[in-house]
C-alpha atoms as a PDB file:
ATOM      1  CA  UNK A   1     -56.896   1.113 -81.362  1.00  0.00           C
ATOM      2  CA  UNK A   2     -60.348   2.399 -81.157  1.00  0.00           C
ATOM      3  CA  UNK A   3     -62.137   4.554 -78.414  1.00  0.00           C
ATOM      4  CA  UNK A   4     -65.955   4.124 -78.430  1.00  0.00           C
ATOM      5  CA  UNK A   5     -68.948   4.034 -75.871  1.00  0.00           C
ATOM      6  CA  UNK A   6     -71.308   3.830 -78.452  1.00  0.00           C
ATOM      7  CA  UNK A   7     -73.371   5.513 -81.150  1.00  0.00           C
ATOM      8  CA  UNK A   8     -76.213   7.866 -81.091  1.00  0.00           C
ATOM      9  CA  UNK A   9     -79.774   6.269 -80.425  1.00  0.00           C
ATOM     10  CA  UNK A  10     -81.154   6.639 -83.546  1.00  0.00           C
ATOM     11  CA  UNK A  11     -78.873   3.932 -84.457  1.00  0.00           C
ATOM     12  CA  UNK A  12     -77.449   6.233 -88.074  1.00  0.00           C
ATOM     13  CA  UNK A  13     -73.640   7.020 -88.459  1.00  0.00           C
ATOM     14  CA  UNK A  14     -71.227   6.671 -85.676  1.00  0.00           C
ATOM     15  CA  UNK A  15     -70.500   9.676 -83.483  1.00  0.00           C
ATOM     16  CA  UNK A  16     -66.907  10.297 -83.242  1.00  0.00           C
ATOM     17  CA  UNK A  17     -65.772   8.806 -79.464  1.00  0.00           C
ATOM     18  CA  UNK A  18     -64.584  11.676 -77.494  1.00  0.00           C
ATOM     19  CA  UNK A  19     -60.912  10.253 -76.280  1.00  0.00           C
ATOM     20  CA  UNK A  20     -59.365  13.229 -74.643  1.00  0.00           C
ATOM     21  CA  UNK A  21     -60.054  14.459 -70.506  1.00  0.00           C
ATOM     22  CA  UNK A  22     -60.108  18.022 -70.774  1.00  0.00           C
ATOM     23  CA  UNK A  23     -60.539  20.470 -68.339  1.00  0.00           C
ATOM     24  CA  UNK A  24     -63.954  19.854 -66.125  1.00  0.00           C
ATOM     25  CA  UNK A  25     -64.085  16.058 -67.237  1.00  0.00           C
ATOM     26  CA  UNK A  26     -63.920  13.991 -63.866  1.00  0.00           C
ATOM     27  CA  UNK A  27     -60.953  10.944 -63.681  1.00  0.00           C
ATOM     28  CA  UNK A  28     -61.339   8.684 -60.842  1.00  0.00           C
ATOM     29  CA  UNK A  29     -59.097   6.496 -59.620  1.00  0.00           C
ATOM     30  CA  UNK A  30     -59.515   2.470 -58.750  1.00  0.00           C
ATOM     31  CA  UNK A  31     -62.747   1.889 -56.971  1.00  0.00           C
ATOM     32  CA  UNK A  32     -62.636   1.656 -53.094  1.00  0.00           C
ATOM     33  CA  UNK A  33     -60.649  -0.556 -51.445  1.00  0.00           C
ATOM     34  CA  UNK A  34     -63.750  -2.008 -49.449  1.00  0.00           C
ATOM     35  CA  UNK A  35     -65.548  -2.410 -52.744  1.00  0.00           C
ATOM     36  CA  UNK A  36     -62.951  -4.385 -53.850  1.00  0.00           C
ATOM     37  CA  UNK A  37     -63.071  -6.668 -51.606  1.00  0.00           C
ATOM     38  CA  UNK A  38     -66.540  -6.948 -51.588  1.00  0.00           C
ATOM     39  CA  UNK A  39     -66.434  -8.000 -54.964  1.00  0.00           C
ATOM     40  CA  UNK A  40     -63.391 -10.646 -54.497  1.00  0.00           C
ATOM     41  CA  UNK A  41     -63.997 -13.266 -56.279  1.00  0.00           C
ATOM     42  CA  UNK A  42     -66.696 -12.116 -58.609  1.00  0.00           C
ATOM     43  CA  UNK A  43     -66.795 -13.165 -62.332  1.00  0.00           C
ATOM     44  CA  UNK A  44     -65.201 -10.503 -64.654  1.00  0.00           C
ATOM     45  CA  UNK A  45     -66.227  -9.924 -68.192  1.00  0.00           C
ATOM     46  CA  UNK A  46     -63.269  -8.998 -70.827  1.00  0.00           C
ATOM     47  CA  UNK A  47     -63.932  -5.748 -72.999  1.00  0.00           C
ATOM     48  CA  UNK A  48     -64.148  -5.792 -76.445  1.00  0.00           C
ATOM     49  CA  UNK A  49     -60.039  -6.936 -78.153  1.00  0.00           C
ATOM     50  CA  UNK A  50     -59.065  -3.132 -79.503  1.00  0.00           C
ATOM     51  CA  UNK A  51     -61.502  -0.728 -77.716  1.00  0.00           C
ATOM     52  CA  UNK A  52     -60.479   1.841 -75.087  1.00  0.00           C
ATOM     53  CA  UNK A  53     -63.915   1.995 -73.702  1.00  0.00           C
ATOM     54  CA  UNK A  54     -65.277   5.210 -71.734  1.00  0.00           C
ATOM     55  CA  UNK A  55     -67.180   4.776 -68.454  1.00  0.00           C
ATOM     56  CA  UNK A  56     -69.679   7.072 -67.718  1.00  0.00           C
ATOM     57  CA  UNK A  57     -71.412   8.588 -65.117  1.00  0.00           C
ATOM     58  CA  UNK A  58     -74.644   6.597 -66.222  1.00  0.00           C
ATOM     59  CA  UNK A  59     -76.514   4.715 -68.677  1.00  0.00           C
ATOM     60  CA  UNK A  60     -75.519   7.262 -71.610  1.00  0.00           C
ATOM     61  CA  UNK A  61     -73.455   8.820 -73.761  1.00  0.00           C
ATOM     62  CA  UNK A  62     -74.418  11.978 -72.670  1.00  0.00           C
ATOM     63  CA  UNK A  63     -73.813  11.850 -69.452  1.00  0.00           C
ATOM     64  CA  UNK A  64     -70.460  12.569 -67.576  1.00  0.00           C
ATOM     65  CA  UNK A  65     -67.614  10.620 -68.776  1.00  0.00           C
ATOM     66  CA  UNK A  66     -65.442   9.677 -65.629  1.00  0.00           C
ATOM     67  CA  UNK A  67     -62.686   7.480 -66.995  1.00  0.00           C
ATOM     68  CA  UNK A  68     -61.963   5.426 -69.736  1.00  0.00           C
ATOM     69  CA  UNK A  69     -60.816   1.579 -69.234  1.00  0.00           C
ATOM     70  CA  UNK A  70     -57.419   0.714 -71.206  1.00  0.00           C
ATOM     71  CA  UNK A  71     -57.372  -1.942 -73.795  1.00  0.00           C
ATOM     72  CA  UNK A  72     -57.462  -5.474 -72.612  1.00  0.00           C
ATOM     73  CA  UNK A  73     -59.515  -4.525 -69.389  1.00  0.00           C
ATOM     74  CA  UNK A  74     -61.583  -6.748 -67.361  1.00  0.00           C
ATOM     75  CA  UNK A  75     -64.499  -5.416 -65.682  1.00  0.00           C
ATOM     76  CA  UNK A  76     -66.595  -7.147 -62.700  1.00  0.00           C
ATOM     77  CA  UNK A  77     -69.980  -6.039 -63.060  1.00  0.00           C
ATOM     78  CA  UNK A  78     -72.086  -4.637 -60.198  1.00  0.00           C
ATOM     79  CA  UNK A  79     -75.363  -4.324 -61.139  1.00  0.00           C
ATOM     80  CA  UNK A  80     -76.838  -3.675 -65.013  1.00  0.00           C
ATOM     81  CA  UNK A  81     -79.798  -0.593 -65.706  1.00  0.00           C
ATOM     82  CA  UNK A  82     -81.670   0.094 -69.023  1.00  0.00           C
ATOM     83  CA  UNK A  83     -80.258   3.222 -71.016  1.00  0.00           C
ATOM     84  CA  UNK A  84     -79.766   4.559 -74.299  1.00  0.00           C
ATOM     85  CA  UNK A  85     -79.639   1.844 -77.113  1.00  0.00           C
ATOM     86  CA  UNK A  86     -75.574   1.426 -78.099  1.00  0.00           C
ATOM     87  CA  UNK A  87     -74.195   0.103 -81.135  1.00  0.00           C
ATOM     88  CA  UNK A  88     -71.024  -2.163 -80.540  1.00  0.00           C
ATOM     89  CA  UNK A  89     -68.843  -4.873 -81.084  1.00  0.00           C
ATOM     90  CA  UNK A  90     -71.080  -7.217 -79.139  1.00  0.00           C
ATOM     91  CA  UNK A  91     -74.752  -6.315 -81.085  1.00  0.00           C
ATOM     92  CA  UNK A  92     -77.047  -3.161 -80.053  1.00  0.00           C
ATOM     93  CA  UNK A  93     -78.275  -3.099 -76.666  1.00  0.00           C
ATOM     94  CA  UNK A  94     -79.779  -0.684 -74.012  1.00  0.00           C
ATOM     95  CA  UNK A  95     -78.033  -2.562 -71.047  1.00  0.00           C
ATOM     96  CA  UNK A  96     -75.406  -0.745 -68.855  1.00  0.00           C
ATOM     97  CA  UNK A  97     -73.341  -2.266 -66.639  1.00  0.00           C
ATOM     98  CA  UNK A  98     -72.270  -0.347 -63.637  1.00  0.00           C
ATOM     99  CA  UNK A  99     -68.579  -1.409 -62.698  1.00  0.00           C
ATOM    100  CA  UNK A 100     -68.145   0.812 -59.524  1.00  0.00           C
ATOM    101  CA  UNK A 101     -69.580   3.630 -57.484  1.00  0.00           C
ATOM    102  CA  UNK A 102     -71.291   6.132 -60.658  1.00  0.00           C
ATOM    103  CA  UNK A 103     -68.950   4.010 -62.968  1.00  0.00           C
ATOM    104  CA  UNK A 104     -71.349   2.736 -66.199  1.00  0.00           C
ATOM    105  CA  UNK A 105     -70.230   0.927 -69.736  1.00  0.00           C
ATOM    106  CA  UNK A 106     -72.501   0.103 -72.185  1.00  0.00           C
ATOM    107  CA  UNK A 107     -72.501  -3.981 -72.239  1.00  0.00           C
ATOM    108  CA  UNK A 108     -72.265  -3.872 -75.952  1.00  0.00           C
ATOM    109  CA  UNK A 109     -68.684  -3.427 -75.199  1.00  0.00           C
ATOM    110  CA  UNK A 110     -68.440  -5.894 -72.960  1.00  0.00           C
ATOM    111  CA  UNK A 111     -68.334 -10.176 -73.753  1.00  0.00           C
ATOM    112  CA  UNK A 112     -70.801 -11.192 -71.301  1.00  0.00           C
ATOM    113  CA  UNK A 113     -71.894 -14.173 -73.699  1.00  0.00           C
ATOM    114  CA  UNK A 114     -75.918 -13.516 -73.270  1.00  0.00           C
ATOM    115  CA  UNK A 115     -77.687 -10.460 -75.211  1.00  0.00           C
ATOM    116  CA  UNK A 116     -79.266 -10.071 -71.816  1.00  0.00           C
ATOM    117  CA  UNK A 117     -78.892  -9.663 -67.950  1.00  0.00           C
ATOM    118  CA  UNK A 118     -76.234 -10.985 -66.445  1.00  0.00           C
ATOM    119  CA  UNK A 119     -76.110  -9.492 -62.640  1.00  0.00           C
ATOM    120  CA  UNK A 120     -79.283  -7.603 -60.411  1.00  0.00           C
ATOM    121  CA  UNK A 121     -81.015  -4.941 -61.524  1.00  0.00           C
ATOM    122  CA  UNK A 122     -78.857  -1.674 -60.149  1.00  0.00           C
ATOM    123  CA  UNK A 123     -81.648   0.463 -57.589  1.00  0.00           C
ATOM    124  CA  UNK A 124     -82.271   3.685 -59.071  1.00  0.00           C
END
């Protein structure tokens, strides 16, 4: 199984995921019940078959990571920002999709079937 959110954006060699919550790194529970059920019904998206993708703070690799979604996960996407360019399963792109409240993956990990924007622009 492979843990990635991406690769550096010069776009050279692969950084080495980082897999492990040490001390400091933030994990966060299931989103809110009210945006849950704000979102009932909303298409989700799978991530890509294998990856144990990390969700970050925002649209980066170097910012925060929060969690990290298990293999097989479905995510319902919120809004999408522009971000640092990401190397993945799915092509390079510079899309993030924020899945919940400071919760971002980088859509190259994610089968949205368009290289481009599938929900709203997220406000700053």
């Amino acid at each position: 199984m492979t843990t990635q959110d991406g690769l550096a954006s010069t776009g050279t060699a692969p950084q080495a995921a980082d897999t492990d919550a040490g001390a400091g790194d933030v994990v966060t529970e299931a989103a809110p019940a009210a945006f849950g059920a704000a979102l009932a019904g909303a298409a989700t998206y799978p991530v890509a078959p294998g990856y144990r993708v990390n969700v970050r703070q925002g649209a980066g690799t170097n910012t925060p990571l929060v969690r990290q979604l298990p293999a097989g996960a479905r995510v319902q996407i919120r809004c999408q920002q522009r971000g640092q360019w990401v190397v993945g399963p799915y092509g390079t792109s510079n899309l993030w999709d924020n899945i919940g409240p400071g919760e971002y993956v980088s859509d190259s990990y994610v089968h949205t079937g368009s290289s481009g924007m599938v929900a709203p622009g997220c406000l700053s």
